[in-house]
Protein backbone atom coordinates (compact mmCIF):
# COMPACT_ATOMS: atom_id res chain seq x y z
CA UNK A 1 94.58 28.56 113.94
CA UNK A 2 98.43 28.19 113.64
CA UNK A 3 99.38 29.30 110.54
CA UNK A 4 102.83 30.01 108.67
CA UNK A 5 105.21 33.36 108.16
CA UNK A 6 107.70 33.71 105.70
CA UNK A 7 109.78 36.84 106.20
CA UNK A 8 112.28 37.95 103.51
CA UNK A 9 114.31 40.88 104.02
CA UNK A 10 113.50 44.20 101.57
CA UNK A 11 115.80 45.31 99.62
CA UNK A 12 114.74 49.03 100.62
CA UNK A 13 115.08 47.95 104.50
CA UNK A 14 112.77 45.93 106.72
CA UNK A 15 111.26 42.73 105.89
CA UNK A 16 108.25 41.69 103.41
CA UNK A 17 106.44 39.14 105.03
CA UNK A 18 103.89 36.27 103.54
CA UNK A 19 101.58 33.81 104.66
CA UNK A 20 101.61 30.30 102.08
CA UNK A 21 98.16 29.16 103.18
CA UNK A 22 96.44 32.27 102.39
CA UNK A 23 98.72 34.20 100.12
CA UNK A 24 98.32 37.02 102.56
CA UNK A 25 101.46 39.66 101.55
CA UNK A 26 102.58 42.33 103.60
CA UNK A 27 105.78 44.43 105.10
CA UNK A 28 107.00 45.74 108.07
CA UNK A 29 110.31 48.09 109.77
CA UNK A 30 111.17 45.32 111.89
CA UNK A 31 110.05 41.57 112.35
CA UNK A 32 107.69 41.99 115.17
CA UNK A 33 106.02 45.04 113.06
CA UNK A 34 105.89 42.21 109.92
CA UNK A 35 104.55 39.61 111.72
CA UNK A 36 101.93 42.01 113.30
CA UNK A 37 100.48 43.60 109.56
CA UNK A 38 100.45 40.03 108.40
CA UNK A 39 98.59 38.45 111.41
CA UNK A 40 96.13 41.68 110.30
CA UNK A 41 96.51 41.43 106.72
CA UNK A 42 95.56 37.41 107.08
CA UNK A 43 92.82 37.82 109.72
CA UNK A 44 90.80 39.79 106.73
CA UNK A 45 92.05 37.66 104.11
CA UNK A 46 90.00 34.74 106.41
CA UNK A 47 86.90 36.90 107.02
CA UNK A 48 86.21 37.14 103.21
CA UNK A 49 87.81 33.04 102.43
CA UNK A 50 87.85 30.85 105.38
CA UNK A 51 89.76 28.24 104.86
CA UNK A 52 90.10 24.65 106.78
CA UNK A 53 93.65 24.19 108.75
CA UNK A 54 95.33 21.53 106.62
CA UNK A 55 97.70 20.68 109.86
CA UNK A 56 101.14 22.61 110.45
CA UNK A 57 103.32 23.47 107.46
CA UNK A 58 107.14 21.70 107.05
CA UNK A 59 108.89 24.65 106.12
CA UNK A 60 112.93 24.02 105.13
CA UNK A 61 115.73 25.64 102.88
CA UNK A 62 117.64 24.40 99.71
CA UNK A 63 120.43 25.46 98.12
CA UNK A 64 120.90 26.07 93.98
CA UNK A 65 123.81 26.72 92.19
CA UNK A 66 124.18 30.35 90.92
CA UNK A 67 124.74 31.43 87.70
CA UNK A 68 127.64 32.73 85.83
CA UNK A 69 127.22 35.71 84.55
C-alpha cells in the first residue's frame, strides 16, 4: 500500500513526520529515522483500522501572505 509522508522540520531539531490517510504522527533525528517510526507508527495504526487505498495522494505547496505584526 503506497501511502503519503509529510515531514516538517522540529523546532527542537529533527523532523515530525505525519501520514494524511491515517493520521499516523510521529518524529525522528533525521529523515530516514522519520520515515522509519512512521512506516511503524502507521503499520499499527492499520492493524487496529484498516483502511481501503483511495489511489495516490496529489500533494503541492501554497503560499499566504504573512501578517504584520
Amino acid at each position: 500500500m503506497l501511502l503519503t509522508a509529510v515531514l516538517i522540520p522540529a523546532e527542537e531539531g529533527g523532523f515530525v513526520a505525519l501520514n494524511p490517510e491515517t493520521g499516523s504522527t510521529t518524529q525522528g533525528q533525521n529523515v530516514p529515522e522519520a520515515i522509519a517510526n512512521l512506516r511503524e507508527a502507521t503499520e499499527l495504526y492499520l492493524e487496529e483500522f484498516p483502511i481501503q487505498s483511495a489511489g495516490q495522494a496529489l500533494v503541492t505547496t501554497f503560499e499566504v501572505s504573512a501578517s504584520r505584526a
